[in-house]
PDB file of N, CA and C in Angstrom:
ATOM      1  N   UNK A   1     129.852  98.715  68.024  1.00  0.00           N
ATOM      2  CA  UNK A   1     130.963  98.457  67.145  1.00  0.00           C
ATOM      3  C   UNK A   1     130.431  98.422  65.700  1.00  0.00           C
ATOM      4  N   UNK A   2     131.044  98.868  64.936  1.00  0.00           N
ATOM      5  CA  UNK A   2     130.930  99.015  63.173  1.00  0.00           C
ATOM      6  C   UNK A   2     131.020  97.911  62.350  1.00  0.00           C
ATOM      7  N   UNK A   3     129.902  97.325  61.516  1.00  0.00           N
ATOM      8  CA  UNK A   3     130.718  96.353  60.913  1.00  0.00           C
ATOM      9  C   UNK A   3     131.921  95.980  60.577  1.00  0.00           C
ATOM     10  N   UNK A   4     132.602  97.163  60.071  1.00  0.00           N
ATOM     11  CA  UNK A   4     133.976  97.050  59.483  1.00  0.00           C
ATOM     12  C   UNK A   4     135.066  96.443  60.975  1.00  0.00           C
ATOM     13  N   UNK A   5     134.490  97.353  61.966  1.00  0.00           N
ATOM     14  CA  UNK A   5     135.354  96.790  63.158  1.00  0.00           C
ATOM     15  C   UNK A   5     134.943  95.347  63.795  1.00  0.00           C
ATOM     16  N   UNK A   6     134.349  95.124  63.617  1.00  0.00           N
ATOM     17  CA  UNK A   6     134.196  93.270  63.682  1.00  0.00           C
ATOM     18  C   UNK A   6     134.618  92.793  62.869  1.00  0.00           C
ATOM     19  N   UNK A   7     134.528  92.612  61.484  1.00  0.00           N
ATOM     20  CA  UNK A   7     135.406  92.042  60.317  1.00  0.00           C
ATOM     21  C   UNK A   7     136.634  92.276  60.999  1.00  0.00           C
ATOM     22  N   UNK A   8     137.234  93.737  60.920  1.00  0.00           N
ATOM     23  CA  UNK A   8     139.055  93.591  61.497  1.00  0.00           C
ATOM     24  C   UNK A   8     139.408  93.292  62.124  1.00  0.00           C
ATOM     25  N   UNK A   9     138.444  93.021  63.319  1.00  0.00           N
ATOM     26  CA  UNK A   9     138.888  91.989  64.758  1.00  0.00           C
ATOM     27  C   UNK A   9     139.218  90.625  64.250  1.00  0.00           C
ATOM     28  N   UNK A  10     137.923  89.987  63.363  1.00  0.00           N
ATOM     29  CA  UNK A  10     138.019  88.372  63.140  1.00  0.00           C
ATOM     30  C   UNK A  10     139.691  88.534  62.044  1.00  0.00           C
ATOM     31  N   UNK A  11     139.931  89.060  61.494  1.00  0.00           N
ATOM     32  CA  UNK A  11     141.270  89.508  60.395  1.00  0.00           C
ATOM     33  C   UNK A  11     142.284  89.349  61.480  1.00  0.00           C
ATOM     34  N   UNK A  12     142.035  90.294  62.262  1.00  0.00           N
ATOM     35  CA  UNK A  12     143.422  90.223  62.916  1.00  0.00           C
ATOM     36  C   UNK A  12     143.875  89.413  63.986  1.00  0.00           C
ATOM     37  N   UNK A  13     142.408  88.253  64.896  1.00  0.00           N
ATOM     38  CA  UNK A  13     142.515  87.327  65.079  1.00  0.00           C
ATOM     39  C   UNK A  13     143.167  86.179  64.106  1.00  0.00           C
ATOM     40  N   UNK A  14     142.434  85.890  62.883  1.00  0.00           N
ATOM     41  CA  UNK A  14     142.835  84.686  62.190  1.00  0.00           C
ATOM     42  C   UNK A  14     144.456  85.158  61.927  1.00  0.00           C
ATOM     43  N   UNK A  15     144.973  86.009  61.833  1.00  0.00           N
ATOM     44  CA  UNK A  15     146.475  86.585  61.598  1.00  0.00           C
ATOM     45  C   UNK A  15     147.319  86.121  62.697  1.00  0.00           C
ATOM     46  N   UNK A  16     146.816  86.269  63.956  1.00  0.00           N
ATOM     47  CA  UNK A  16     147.257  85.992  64.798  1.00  0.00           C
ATOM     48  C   UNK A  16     147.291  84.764  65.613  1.00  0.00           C
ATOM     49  N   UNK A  17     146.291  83.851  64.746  1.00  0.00           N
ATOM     50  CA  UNK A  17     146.138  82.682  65.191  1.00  0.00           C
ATOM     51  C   UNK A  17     145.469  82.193  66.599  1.00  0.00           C
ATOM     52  N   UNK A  18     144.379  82.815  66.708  1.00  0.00           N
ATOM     53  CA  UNK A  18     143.979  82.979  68.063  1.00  0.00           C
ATOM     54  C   UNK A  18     142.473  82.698  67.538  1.00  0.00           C
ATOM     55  N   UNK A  19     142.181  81.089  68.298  1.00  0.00           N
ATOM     56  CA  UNK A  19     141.178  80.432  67.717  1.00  0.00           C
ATOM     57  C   UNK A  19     139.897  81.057  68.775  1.00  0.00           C
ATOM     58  N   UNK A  20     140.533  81.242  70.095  1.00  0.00           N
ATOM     59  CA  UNK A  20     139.111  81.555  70.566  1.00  0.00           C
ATOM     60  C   UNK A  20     138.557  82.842  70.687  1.00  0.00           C
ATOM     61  N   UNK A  21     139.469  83.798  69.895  1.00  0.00           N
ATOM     62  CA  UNK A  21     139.288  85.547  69.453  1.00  0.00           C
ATOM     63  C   UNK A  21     138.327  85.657  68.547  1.00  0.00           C
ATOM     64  N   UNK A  22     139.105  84.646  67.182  1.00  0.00           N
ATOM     65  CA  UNK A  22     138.400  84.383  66.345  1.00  0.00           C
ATOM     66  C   UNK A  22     137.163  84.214  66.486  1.00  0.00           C
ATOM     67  N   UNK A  23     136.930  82.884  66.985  1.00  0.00           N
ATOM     68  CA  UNK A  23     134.989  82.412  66.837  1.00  0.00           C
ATOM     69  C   UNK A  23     134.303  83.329  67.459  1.00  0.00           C
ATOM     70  N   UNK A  24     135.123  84.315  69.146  1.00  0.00           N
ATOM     71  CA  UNK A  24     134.332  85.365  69.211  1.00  0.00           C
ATOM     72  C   UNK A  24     133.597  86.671  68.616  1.00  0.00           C
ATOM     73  N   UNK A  25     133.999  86.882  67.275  1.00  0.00           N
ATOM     74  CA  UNK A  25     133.236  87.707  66.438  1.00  0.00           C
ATOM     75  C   UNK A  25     132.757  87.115  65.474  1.00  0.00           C
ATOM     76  N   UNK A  26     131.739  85.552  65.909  1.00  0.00           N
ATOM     77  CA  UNK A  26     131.278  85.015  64.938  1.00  0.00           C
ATOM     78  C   UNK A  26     129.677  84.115  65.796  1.00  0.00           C
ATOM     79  N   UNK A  27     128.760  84.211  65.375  1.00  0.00           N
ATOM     80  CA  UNK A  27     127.669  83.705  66.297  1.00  0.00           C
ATOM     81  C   UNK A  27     127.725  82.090  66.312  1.00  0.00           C
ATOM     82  N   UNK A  28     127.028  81.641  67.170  1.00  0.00           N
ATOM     83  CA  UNK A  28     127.347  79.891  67.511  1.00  0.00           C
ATOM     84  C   UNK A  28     126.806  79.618  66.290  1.00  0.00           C
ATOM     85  N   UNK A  29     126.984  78.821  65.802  1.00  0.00           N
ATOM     86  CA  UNK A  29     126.619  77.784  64.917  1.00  0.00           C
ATOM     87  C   UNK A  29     126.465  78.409  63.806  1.00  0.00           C
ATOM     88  N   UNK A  30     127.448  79.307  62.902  1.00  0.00           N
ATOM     89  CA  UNK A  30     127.604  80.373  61.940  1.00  0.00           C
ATOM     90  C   UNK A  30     127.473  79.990  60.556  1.00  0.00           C
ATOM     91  N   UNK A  31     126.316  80.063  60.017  1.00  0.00           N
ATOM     92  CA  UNK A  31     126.212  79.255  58.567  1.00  0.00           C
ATOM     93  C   UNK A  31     126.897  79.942  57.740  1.00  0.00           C
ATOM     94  N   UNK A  32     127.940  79.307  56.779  1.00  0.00           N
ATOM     95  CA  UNK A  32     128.796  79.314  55.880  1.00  0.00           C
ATOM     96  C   UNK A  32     128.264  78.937  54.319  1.00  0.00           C
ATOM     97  N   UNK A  33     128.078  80.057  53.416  1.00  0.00           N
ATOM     98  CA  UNK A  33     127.364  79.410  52.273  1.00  0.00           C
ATOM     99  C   UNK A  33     128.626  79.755  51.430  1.00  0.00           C
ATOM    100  N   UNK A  34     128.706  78.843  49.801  1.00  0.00           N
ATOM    101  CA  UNK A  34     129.238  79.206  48.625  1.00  0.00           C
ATOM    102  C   UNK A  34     128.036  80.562  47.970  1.00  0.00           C
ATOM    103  N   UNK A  35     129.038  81.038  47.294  1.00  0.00           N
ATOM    104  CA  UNK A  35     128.326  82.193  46.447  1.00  0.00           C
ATOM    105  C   UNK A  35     128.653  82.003  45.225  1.00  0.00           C
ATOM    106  N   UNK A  36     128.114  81.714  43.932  1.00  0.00           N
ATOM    107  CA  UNK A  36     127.124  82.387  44.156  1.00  0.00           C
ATOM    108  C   UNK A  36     125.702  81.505  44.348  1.00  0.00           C
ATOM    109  N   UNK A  37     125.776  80.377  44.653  1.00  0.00           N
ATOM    110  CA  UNK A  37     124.988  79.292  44.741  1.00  0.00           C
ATOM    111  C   UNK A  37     124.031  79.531  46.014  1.00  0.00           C
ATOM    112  N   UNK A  38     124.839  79.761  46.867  1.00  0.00           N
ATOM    113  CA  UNK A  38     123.814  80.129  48.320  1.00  0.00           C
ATOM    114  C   UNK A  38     123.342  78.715  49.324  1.00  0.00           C
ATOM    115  N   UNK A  39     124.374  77.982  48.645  1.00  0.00           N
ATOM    116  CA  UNK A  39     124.625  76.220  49.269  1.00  0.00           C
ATOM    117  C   UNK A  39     125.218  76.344  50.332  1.00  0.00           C
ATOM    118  N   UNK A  40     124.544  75.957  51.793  1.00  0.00           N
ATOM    119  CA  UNK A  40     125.104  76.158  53.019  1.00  0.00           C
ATOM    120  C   UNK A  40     126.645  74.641  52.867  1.00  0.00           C
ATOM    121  N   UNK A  41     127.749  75.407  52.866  1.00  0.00           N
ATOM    122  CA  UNK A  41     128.987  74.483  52.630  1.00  0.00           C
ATOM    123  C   UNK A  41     128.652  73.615  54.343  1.00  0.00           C
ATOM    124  N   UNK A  42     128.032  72.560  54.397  1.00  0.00           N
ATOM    125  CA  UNK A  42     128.260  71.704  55.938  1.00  0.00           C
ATOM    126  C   UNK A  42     129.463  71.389  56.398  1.00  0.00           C
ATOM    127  N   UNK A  43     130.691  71.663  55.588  1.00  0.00           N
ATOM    128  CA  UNK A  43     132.081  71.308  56.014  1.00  0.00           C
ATOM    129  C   UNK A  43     132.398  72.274  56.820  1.00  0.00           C
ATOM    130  N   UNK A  44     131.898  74.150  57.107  1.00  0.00           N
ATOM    131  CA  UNK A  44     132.414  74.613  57.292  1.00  0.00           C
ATOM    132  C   UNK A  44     131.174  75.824  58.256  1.00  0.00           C
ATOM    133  N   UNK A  45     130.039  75.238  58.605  1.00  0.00           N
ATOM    134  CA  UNK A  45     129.002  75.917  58.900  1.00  0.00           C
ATOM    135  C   UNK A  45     129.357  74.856  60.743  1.00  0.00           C
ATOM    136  N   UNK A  46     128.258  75.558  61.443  1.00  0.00           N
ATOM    137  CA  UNK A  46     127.826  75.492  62.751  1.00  0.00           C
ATOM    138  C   UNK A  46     128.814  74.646  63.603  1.00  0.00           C
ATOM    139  N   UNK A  47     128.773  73.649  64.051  1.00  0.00           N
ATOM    140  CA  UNK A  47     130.382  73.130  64.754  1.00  0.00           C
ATOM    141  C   UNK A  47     130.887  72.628  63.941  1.00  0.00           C
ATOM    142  N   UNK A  48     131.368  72.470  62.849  1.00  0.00           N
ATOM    143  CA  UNK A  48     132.563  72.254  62.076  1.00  0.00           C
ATOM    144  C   UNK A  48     132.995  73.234  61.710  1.00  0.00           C
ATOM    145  N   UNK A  49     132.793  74.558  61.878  1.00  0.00           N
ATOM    146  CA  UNK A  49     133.172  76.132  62.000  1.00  0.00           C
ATOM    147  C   UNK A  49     134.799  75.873  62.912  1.00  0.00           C
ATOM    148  N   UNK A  50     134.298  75.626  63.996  1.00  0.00           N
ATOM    149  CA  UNK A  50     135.440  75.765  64.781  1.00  0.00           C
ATOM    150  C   UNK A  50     136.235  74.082  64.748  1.00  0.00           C
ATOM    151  N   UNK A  51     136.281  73.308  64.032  1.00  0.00           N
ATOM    152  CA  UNK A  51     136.702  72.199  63.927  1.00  0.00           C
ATOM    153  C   UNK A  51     137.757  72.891  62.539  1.00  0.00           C
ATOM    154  N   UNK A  52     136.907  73.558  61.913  1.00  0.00           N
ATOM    155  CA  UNK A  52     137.856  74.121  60.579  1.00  0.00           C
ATOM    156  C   UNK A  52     138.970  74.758  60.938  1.00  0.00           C
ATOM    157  N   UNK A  53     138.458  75.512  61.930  1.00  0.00           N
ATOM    158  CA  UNK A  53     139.688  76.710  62.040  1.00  0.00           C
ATOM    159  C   UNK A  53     141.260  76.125  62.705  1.00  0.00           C
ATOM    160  N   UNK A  54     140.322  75.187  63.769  1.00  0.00           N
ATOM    161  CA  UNK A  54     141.124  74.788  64.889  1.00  0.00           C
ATOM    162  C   UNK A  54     142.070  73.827  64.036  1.00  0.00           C
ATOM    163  N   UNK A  55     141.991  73.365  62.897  1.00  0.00           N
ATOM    164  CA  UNK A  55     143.030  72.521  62.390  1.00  0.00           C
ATOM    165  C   UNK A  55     143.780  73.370  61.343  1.00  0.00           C
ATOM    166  N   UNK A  56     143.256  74.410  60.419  1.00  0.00           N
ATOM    167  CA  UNK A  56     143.614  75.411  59.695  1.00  0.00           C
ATOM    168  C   UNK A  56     145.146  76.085  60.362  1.00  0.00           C
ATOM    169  N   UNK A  57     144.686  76.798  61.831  1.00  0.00           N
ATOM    170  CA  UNK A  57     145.632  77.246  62.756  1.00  0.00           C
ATOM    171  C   UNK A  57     146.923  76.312  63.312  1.00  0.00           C
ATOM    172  N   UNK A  58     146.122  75.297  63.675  1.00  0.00           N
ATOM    173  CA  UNK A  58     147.541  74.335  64.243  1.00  0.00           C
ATOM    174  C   UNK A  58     148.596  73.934  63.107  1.00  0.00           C
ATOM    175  N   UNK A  59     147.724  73.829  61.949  1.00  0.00           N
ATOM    176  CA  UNK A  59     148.647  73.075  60.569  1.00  0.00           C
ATOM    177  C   UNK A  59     149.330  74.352  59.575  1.00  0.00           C
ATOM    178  N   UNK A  60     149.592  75.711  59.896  1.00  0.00           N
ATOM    179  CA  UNK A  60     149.123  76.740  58.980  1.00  0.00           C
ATOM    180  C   UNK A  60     149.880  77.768  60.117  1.00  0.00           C
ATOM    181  N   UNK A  61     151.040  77.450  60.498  1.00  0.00           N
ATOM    182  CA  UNK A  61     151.598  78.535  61.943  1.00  0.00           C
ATOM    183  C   UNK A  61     151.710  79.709  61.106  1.00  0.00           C
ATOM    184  N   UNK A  62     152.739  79.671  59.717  1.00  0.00           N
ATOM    185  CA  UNK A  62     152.600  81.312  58.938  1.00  0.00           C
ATOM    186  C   UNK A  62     151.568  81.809  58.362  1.00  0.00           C
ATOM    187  N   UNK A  63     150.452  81.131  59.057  1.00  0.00           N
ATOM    188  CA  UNK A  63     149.230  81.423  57.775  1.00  0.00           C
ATOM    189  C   UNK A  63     149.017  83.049  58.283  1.00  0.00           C
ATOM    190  N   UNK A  64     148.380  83.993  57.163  1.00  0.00           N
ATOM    191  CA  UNK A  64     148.570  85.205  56.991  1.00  0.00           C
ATOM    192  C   UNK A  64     147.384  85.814  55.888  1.00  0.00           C
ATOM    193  N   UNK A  65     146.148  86.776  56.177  1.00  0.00           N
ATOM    194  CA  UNK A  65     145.623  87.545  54.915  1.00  0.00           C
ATOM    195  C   UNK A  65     145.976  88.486  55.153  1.00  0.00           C
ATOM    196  N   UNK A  66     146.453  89.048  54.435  1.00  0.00           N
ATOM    197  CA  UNK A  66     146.009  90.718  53.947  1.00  0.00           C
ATOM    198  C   UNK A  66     145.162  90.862  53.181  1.00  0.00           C
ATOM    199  N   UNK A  67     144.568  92.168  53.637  1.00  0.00           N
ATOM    200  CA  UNK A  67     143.236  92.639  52.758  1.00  0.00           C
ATOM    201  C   UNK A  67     143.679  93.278  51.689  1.00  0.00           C
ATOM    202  N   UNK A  68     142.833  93.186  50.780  1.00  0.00           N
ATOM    203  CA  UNK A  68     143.621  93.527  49.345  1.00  0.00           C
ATOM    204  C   UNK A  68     142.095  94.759  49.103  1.00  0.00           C
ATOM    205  N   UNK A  69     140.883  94.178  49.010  1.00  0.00           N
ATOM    206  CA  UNK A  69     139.728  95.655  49.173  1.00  0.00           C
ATOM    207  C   UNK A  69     138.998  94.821  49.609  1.00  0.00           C
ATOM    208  N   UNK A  70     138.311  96.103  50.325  1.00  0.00           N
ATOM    209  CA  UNK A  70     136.764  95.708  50.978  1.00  0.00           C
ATOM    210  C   UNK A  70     135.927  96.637  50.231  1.00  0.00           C
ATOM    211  N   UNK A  71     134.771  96.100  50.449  1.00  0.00           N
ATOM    212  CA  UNK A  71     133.228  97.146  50.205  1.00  0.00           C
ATOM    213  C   UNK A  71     132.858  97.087  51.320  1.00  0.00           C
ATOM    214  N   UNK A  72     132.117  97.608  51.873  1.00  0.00           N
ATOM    215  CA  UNK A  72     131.054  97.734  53.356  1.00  0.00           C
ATOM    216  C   UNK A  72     129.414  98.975  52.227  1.00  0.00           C
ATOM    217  N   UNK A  73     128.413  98.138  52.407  1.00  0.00           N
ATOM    218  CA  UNK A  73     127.147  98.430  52.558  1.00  0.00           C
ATOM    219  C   UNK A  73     126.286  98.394  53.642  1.00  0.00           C
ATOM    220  N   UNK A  74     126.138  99.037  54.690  1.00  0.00           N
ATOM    221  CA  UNK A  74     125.337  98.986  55.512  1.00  0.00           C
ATOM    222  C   UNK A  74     126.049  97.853  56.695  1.00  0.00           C
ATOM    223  N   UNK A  75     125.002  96.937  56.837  1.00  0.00           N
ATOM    224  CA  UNK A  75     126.031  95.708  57.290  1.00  0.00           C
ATOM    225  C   UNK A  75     126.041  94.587  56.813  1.00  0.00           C
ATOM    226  N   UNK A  76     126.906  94.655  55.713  1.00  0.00           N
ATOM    227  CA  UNK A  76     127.536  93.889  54.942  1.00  0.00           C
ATOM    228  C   UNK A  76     128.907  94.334  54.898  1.00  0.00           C
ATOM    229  N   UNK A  77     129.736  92.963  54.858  1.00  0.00           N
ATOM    230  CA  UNK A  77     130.968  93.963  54.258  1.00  0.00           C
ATOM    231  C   UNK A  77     131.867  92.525  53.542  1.00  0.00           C
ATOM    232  N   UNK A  78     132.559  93.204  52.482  1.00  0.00           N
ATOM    233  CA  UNK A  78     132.937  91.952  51.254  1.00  0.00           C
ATOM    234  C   UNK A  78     134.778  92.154  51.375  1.00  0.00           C
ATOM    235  N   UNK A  79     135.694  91.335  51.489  1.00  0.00           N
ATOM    236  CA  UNK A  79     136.466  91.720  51.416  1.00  0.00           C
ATOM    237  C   UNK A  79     137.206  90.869  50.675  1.00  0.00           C
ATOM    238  N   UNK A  80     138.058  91.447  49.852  1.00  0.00           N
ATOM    239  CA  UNK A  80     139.282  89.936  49.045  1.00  0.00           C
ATOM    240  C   UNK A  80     140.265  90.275  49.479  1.00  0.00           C
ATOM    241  N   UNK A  81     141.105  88.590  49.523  1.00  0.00           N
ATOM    242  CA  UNK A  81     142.121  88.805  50.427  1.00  0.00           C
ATOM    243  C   UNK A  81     143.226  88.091  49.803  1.00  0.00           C
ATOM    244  N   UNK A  82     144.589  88.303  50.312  1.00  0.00           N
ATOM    245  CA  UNK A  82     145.395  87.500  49.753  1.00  0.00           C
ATOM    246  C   UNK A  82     146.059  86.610  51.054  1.00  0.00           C
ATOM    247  N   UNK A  83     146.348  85.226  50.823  1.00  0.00           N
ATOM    248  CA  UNK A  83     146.041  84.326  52.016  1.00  0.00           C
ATOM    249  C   UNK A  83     147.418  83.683  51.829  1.00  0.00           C
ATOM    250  N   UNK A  84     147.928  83.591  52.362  1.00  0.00           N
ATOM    251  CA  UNK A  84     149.827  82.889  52.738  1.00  0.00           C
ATOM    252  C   UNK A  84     150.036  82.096  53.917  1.00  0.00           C
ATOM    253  N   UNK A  85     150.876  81.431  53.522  1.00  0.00           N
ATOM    254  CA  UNK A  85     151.439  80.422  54.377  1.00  0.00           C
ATOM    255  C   UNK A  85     149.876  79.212  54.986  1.00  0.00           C
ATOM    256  N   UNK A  86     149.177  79.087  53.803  1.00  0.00           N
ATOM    257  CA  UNK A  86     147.856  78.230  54.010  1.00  0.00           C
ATOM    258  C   UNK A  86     148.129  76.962  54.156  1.00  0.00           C
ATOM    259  N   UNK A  87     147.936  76.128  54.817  1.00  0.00           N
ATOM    260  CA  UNK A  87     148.680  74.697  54.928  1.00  0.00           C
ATOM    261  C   UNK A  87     149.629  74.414  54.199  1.00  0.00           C
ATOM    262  N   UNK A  88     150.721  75.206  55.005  1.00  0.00           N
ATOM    263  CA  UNK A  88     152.066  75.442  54.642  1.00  0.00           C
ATOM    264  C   UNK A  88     152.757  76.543  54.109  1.00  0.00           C
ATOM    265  N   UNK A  89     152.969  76.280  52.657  1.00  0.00           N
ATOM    266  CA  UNK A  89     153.341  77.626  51.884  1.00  0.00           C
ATOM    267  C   UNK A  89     152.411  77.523  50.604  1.00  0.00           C
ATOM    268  N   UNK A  90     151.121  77.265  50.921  1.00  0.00           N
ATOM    269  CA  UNK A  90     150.256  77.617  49.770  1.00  0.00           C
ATOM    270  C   UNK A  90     149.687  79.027  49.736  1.00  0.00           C
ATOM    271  N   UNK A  91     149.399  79.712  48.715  1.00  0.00           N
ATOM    272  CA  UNK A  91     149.228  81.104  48.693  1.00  0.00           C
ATOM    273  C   UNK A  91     148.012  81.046  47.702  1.00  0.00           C
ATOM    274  N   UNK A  92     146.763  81.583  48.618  1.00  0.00           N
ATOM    275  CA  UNK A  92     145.511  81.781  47.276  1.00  0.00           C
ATOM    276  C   UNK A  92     144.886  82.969  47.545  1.00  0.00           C
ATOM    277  N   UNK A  93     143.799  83.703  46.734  1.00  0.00           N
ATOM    278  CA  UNK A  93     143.235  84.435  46.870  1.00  0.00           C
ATOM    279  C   UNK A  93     141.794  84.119  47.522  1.00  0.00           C
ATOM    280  N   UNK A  94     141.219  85.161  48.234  1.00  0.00           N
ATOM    281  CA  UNK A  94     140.040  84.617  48.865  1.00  0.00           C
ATOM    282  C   UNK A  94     138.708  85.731  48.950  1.00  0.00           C
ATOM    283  N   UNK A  95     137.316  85.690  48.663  1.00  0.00           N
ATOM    284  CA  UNK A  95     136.779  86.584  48.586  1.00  0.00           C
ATOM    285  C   UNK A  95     135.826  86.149  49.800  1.00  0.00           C
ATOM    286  N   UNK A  96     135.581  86.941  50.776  1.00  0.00           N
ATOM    287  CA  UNK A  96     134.035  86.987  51.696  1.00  0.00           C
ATOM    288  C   UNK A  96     133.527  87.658  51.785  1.00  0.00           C
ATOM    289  N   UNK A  97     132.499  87.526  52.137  1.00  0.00           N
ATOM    290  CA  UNK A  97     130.932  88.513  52.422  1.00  0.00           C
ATOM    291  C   UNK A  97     130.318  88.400  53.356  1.00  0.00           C
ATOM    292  N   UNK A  98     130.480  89.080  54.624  1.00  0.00           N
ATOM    293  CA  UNK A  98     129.929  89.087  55.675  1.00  0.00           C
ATOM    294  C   UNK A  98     128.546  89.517  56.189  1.00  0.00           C
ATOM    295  N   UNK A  99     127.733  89.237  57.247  1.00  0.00           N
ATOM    296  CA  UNK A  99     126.510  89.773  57.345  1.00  0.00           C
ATOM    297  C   UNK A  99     127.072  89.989  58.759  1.00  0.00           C
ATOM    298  N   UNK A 100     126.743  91.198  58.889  1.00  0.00           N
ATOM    299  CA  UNK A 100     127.290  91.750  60.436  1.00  0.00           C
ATOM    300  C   UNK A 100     125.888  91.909  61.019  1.00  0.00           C
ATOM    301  N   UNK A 101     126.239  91.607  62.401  1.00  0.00           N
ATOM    302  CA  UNK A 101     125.142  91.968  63.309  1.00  0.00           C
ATOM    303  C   UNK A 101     125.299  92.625  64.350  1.00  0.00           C
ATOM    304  N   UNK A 102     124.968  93.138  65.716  1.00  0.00           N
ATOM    305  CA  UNK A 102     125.423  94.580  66.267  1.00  0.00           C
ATOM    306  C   UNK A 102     126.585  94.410  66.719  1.00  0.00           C
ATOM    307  N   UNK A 103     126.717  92.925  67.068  1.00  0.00           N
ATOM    308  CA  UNK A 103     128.109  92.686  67.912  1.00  0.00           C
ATOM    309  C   UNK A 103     129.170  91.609  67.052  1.00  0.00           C
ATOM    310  N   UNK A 104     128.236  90.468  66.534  1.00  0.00           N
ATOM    311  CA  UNK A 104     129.073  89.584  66.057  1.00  0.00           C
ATOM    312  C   UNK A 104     128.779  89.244  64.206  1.00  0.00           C
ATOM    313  N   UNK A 105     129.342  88.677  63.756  1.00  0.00           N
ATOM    314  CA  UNK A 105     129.057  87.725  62.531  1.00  0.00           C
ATOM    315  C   UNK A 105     128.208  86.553  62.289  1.00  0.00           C
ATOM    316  N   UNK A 106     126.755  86.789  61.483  1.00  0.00           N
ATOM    317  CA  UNK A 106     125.536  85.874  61.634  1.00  0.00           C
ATOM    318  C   UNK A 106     125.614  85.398  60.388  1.00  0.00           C
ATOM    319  N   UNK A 107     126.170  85.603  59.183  1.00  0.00           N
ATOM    320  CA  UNK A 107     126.341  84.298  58.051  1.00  0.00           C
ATOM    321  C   UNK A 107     127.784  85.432  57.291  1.00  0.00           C
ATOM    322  N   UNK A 108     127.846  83.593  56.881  1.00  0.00           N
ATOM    323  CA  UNK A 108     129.561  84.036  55.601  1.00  0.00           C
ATOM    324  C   UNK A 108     129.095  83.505  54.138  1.00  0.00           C
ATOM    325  N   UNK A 109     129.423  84.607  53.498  1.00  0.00           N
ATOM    326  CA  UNK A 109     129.436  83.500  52.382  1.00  0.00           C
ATOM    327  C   UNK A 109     130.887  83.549  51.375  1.00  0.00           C
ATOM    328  N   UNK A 110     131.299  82.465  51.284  1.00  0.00           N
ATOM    329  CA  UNK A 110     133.096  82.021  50.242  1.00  0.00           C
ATOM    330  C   UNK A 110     132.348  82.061  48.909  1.00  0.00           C
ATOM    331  N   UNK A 111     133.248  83.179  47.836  1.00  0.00           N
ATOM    332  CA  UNK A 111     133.106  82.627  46.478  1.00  0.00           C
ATOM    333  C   UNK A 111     133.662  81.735  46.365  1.00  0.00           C
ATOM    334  N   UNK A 112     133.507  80.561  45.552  1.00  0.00           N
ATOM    335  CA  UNK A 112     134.310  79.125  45.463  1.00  0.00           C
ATOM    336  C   UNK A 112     133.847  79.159  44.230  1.00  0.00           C
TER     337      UNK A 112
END
């Protein structure tokens, strides 16, 4: 599978709200850094990964990205997104950067 096609799996999981689709294109204990700092965020890295999502999803039923652009380098791939119905009807923009690996997702990093 292609980087790009793992990114659109985890996309169209989190769209769909399907927590255990989701973490499947993501490796156990998935370190989550800010960029451009490179500060592993602990709120949102290794099991609080799926503690995040799992409350994100239940609280967030219209939640929704569309991809607005990606880059893909090799395996990397960066995408900004536009994010709706985020705990509730909050609407923000969101940038990630993925490190793909043959099958799954081995680090994230959030501009913040």
């Amino acid at each position: 599978m292609s980087a790009q096609d793992i990114v659109d799996g985890q996309l169209a999981a989190y769209n769909a709200g399907d927590l255990e689709k989701f973490l499947s294109y993501y490796i156990d204990d998935v370190p989550v850094h800010s960029f451009p700092s490179g500060d592993i965020l602990t709120d949102r890295s290794g099991p609080a990964f799926r503690e995040r999502y799992a409350k994100l999803f239940a609280s967030s039923p219209d939640l929704h990205a569309e991809l607005v652009s990606r880059v893909t380098q090799g395996r990397v791939v960066i995408d900004q997104e536009r994010v709706t119905g985020f705990m509730g009807d909050e609407e923000r923009t969101a940038v990630a950067m993925y490190e793909v690996g043959e099958e799954r997702i081995e680090r994230v990093w959030f501009v913040v």
